[in-house]
N, C-alpha and C. Protein backbone atom coordinates (compact mmCIF):
# COMPACT_ATOMS: atom_id res chain seq x y z
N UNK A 1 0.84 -1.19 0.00
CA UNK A 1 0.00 0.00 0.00
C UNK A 1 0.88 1.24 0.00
N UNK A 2 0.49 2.40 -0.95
CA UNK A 2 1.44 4.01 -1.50
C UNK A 2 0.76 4.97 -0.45
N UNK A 3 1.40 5.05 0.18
CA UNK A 3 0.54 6.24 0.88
C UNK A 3 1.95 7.94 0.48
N UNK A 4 1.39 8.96 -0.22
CA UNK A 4 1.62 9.76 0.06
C UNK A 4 0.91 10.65 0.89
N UNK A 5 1.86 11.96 1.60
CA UNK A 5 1.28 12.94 2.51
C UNK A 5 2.47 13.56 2.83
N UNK A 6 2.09 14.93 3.42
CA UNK A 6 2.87 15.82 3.76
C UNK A 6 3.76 15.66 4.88
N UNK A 7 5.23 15.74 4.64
CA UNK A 7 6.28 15.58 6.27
C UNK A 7 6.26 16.56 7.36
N UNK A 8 5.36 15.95 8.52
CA UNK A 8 4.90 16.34 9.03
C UNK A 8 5.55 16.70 10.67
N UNK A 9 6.52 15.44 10.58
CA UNK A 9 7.31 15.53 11.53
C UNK A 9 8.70 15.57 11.21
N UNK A 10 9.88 16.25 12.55
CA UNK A 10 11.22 15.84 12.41
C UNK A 10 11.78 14.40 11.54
N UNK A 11 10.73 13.19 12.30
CA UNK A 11 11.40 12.13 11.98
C UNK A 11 11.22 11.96 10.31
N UNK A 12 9.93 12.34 9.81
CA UNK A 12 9.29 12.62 8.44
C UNK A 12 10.87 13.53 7.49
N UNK A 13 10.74 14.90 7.87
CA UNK A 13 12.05 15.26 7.16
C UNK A 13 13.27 14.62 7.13
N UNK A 14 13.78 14.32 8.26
CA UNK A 14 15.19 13.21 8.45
C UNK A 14 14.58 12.39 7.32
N UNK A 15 14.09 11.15 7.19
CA UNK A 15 13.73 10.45 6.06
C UNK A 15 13.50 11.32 4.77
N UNK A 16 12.97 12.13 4.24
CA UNK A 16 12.93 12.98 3.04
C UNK A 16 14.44 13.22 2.76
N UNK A 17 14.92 13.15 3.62
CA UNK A 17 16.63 14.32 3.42
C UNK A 17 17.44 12.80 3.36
N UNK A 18 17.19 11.70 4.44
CA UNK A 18 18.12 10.53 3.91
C UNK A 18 17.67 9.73 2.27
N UNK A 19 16.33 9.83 1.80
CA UNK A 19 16.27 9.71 0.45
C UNK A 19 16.84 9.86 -0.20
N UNK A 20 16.83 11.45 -0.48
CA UNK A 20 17.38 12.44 -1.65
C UNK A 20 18.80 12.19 -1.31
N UNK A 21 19.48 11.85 0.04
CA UNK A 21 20.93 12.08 -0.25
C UNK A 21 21.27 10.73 -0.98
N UNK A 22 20.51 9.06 -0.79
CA UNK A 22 20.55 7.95 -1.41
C UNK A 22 20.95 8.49 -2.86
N UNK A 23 19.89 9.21 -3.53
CA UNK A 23 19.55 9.11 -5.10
C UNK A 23 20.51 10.25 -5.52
N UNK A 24 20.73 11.26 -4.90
CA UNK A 24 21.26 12.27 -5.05
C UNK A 24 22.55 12.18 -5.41
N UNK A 25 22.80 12.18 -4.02
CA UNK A 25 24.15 11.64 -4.04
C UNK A 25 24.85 10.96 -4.10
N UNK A 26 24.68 9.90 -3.29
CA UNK A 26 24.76 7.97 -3.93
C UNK A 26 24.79 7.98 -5.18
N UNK A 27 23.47 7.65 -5.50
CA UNK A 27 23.49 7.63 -7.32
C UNK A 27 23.89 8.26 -8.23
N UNK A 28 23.60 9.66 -8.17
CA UNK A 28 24.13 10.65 -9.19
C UNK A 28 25.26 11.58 -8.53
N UNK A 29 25.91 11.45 -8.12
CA UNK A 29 27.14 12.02 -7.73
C UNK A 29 26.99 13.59 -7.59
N UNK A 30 25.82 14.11 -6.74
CA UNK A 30 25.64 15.65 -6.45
C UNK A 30 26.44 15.41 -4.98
N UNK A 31 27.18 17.02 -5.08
CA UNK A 31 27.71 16.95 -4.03
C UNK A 31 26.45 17.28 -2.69
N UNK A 32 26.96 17.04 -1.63
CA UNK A 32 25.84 17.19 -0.41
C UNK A 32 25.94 18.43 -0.09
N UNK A 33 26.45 19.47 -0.53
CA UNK A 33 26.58 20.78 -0.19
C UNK A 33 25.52 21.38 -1.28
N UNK A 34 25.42 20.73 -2.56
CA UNK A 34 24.34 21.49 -3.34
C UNK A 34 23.38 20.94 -3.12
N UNK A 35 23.20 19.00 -2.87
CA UNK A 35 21.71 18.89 -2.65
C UNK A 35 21.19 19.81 -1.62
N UNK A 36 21.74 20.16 -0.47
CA UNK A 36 20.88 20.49 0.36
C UNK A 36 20.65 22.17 0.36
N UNK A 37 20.07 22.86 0.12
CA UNK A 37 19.94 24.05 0.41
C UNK A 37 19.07 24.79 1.55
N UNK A 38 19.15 26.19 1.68
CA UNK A 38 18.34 27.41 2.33
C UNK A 38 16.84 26.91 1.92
N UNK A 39 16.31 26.49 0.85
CA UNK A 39 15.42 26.66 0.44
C UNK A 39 14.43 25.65 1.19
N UNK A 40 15.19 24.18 1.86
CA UNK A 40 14.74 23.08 2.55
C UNK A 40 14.19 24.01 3.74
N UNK A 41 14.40 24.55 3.93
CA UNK A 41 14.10 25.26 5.54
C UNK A 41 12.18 25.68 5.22
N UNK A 42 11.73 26.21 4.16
CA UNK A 42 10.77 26.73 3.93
C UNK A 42 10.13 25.88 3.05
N UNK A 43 10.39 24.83 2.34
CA UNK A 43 9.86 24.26 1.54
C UNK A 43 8.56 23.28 2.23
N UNK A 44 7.55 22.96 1.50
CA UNK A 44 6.73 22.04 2.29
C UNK A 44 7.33 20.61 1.65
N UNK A 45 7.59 19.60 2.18
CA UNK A 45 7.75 18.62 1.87
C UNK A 45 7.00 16.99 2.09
N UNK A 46 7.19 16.35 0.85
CA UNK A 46 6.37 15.66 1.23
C UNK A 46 6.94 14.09 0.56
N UNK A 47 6.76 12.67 1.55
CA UNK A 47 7.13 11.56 1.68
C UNK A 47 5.81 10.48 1.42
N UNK A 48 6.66 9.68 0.66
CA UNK A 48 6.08 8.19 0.23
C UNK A 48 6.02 6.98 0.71
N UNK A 49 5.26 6.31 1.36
CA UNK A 49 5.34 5.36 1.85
C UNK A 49 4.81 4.57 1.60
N UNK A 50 5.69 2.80 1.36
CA UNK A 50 5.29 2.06 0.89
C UNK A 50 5.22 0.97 2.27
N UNK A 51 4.16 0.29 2.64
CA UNK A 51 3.95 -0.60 3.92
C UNK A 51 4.04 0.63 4.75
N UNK A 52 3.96 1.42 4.88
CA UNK A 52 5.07 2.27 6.37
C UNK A 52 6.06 2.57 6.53
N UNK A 53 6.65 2.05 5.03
CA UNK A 53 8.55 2.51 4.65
C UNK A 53 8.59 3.53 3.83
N UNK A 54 9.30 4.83 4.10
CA UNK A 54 9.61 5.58 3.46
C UNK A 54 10.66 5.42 2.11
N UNK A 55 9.66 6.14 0.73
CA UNK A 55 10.32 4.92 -0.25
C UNK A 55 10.55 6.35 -1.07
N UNK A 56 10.18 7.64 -0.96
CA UNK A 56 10.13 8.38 -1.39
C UNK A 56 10.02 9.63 -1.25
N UNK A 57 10.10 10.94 -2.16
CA UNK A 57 9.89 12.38 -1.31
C UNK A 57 10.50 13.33 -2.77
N UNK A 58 9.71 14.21 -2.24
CA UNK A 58 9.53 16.19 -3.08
C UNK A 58 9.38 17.02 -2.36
N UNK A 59 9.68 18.33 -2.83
CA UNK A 59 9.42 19.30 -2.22
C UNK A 59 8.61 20.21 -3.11
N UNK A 60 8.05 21.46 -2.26
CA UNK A 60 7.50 22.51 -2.90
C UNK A 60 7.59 24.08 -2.50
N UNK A 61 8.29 24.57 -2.99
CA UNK A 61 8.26 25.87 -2.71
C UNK A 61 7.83 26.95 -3.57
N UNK A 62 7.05 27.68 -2.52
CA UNK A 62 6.38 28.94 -3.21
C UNK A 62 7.14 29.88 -4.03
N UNK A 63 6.99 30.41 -5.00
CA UNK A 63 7.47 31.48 -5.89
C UNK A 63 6.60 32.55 -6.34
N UNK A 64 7.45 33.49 -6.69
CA UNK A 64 6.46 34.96 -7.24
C UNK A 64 4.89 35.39 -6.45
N UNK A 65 5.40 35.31 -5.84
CA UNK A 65 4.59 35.82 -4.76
C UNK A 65 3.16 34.76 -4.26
N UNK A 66 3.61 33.43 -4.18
CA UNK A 66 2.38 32.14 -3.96
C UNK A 66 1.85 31.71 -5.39
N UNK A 67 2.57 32.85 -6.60
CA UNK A 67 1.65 32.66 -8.14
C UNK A 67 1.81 30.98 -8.62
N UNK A 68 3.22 30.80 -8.20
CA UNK A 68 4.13 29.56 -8.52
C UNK A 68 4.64 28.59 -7.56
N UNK A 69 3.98 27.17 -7.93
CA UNK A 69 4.93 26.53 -6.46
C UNK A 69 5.97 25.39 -7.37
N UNK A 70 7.29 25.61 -7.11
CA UNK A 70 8.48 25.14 -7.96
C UNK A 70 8.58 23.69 -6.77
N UNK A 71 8.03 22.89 -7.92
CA UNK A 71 8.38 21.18 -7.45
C UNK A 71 10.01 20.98 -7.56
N UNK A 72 10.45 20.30 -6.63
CA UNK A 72 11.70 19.67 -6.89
C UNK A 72 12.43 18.75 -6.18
N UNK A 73 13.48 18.25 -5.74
CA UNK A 73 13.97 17.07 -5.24
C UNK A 73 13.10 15.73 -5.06
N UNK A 74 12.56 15.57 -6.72
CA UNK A 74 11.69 14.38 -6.43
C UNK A 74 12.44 13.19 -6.15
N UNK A 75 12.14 12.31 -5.41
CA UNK A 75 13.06 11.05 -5.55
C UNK A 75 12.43 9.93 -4.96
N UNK A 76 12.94 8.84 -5.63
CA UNK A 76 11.79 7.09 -4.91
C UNK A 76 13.24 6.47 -5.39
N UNK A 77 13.53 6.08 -4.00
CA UNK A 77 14.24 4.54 -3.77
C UNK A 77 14.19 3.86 -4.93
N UNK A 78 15.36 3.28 -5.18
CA UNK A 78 16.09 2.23 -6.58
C UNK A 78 15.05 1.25 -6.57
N UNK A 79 14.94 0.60 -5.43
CA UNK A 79 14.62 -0.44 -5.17
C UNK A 79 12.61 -0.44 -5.23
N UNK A 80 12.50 1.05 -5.71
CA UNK A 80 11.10 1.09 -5.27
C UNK A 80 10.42 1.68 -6.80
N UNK A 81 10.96 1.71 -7.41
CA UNK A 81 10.44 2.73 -8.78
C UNK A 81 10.23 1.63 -9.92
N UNK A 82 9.55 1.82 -9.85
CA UNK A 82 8.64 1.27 -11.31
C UNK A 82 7.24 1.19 -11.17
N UNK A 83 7.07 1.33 -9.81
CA UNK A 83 5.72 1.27 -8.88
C UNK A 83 4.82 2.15 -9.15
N UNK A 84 5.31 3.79 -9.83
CA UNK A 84 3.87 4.77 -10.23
C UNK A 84 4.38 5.30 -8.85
N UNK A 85 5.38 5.32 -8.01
CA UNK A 85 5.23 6.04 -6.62
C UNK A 85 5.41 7.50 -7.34
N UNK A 86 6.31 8.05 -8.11
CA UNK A 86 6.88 9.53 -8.87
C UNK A 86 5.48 9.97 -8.90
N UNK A 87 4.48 9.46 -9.90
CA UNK A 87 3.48 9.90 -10.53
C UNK A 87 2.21 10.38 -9.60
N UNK A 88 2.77 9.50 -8.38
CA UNK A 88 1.39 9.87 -7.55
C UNK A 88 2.37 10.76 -6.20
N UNK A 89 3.54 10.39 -6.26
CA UNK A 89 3.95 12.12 -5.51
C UNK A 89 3.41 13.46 -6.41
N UNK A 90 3.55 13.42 -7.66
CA UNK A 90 3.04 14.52 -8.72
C UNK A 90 1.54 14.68 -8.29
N UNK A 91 1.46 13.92 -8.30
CA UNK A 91 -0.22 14.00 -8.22
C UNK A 91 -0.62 14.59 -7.02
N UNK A 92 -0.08 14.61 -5.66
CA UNK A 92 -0.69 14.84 -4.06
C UNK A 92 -0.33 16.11 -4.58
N UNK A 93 0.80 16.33 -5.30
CA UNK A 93 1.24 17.58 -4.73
C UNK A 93 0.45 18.84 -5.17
N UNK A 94 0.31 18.12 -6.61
CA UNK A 94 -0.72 19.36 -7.18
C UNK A 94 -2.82 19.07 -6.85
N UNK A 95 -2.67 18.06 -6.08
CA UNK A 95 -4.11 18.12 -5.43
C UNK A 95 -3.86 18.78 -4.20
N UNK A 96 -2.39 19.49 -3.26
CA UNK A 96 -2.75 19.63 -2.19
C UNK A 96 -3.63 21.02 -1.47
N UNK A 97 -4.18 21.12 -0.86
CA UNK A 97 -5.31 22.28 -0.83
C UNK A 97 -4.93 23.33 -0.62
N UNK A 98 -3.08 23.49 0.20
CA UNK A 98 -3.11 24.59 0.36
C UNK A 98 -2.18 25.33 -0.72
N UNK A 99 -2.07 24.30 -1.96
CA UNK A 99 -1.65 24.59 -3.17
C UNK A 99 -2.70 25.04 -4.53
N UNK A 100 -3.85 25.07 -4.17
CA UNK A 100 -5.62 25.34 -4.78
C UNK A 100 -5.03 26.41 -6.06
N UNK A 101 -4.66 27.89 -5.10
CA UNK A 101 -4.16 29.06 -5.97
C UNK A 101 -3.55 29.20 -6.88
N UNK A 102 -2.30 28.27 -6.54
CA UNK A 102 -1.08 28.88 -7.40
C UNK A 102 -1.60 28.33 -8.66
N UNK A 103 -1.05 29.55 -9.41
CA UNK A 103 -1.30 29.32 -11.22
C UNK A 103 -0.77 28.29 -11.99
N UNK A 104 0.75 28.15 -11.72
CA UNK A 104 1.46 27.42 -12.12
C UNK A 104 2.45 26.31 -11.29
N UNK A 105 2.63 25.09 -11.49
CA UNK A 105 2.93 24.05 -11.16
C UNK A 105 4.35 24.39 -11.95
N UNK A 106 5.89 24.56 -11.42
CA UNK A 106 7.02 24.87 -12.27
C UNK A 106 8.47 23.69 -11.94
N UNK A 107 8.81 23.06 -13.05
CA UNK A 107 10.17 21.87 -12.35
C UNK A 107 11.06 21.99 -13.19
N UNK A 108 12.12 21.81 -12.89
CA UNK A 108 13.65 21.52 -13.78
C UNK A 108 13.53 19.63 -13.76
N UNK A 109 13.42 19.89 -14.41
CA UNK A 109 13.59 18.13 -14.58
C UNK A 109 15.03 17.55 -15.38
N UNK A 110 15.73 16.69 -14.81
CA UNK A 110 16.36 16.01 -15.37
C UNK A 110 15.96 15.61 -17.13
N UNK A 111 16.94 15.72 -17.34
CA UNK A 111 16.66 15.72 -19.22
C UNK A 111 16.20 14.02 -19.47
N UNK A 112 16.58 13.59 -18.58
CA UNK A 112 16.48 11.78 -18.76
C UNK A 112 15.26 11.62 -18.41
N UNK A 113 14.14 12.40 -17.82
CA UNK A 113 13.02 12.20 -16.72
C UNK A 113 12.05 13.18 -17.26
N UNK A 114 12.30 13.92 -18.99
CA UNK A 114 11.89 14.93 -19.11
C UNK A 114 10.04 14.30 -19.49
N UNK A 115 10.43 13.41 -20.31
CA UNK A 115 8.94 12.19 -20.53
C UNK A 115 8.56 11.96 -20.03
N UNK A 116 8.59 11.96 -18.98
CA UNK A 116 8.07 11.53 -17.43
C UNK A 116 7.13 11.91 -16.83
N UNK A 117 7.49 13.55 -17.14
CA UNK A 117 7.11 14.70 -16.85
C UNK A 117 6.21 15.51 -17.99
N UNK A 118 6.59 15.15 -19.49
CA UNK A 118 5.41 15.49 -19.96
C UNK A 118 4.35 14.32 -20.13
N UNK A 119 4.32 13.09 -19.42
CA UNK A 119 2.96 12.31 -19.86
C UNK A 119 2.41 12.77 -18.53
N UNK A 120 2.56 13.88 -17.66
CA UNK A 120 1.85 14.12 -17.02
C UNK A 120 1.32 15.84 -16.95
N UNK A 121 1.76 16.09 -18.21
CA UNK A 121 1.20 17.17 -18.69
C UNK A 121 2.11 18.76 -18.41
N UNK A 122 3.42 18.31 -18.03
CA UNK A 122 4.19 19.37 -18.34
C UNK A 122 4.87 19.64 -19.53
N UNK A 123 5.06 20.87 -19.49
CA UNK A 123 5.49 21.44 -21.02
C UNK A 123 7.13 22.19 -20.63
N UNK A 124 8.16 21.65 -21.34
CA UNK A 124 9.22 22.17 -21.25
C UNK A 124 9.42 23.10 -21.63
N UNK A 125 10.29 24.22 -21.69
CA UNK A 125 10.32 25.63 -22.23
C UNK A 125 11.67 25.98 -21.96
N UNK A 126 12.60 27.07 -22.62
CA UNK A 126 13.67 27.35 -22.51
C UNK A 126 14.50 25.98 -23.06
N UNK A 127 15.88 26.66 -23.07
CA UNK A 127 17.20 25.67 -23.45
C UNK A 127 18.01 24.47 -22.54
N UNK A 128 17.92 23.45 -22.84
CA UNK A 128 18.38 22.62 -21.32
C UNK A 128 19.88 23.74 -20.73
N UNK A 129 19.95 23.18 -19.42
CA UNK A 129 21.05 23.80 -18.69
C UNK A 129 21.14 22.90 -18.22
N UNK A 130 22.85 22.55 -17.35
CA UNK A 130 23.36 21.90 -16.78
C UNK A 130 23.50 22.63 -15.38
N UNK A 131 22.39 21.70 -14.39
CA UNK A 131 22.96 21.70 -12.57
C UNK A 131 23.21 20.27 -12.16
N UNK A 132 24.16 20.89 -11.23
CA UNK A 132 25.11 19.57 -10.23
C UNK A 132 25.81 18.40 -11.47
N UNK A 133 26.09 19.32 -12.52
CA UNK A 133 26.75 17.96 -13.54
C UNK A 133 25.93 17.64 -14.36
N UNK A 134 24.77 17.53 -14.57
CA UNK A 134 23.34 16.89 -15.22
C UNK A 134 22.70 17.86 -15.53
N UNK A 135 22.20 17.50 -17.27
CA UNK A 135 21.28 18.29 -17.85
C UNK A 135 20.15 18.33 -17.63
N UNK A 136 19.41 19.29 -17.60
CA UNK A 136 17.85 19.82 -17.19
C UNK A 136 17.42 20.68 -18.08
N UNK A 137 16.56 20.40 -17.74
CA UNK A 137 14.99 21.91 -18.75
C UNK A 137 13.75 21.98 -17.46
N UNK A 138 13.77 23.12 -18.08
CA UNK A 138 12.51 23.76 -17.38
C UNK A 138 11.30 23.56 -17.58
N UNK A 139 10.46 22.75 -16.77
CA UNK A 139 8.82 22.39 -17.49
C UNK A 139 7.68 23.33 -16.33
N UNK A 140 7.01 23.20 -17.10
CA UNK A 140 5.37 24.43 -16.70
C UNK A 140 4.12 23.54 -16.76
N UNK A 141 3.75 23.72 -15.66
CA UNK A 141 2.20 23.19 -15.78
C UNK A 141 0.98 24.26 -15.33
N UNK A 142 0.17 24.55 -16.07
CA UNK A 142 -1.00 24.93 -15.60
C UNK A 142 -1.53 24.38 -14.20
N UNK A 143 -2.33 24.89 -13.46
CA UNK A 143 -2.77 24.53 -12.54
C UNK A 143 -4.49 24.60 -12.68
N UNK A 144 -4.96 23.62 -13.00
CA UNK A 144 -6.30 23.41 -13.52
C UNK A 144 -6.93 23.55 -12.47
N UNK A 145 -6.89 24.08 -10.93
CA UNK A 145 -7.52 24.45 -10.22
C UNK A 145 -7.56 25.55 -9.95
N UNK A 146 -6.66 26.21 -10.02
CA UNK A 146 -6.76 27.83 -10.01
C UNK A 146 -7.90 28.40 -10.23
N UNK A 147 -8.11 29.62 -9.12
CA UNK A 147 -9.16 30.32 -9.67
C UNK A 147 -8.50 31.79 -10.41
N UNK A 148 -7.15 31.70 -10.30
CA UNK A 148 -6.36 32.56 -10.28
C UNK A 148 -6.55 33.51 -11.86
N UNK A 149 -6.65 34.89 -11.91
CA UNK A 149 -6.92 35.38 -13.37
C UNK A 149 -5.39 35.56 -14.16
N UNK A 150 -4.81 35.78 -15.10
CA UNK A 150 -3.40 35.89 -15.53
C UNK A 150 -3.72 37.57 -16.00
């Protein structure tokens, strides 16, 4: 059983942060000084659990004044992905309520993960760039709940 939801506790973040350093850093060779930033402090974050094991985790932080909430440090355990866990972290995050407003749903996605990301209805834009070593692009999603006017 997938249960996503928001990290709610200390012990909740410690697990979000030992994830991302697994995939992060483990796997893709980011140093631990860039995975982690200022930005973790304010971000809402949120963890995957598979049985009651934390198998996964994202974050979200507000931009341009609440207009934009910039998804990022998605990540699900090696051992856990093929499961649809990514797709339904995507999914809580942009059902979560106190995310209703924002206009736009905004991610850098890994260039390898960019398909990933548009079969779920993001649209890339701009020129890839390279962070932490690895190419990225910038994808945009509407936020089909918004009541928000442009």
């Amino acid at each position: 059983m997938i249960t996503i939801r928001a990290a709610r506790t200390t012990q909740d973040l410690e697990e979000c942060l030992r994830i991302r350093e697994e995939v992060f850093v483990g796997e893709q060779d980011v140093p631990l000084d860039m995975e982690r930033d200022t930005l973790d402090s304010q971000a809402l974050h949120f963890i995957a659990l598979a049985d009651g094991q934390p198998v996964g985790t994202a974050r979200v932080v507000l931009r341009d004044g609440g207009a934009s909430a910039k998804i990022g440090r998605v990540a699900v355990r090696q051992s856990n992905r093929g499961f649809g866990i990514g797709k339904r972290l995507i999914a809580a995050i942009e059902e979560t309520p106190d995310l209703g407003q924002v206009r736009n749903f905004l991610l850098d996605a890994q260039s390898h993960a960019q398909q990933f990301y548009a079969r779920l209805g993001y649209e890339a834009y701009g020129e890839e760039f390279m962070d932490a070593g690895i190419p990225h692009r910038h994808m945009k999603k509407r936020n089909g709940r918004s009541v928000a006017f442009d």
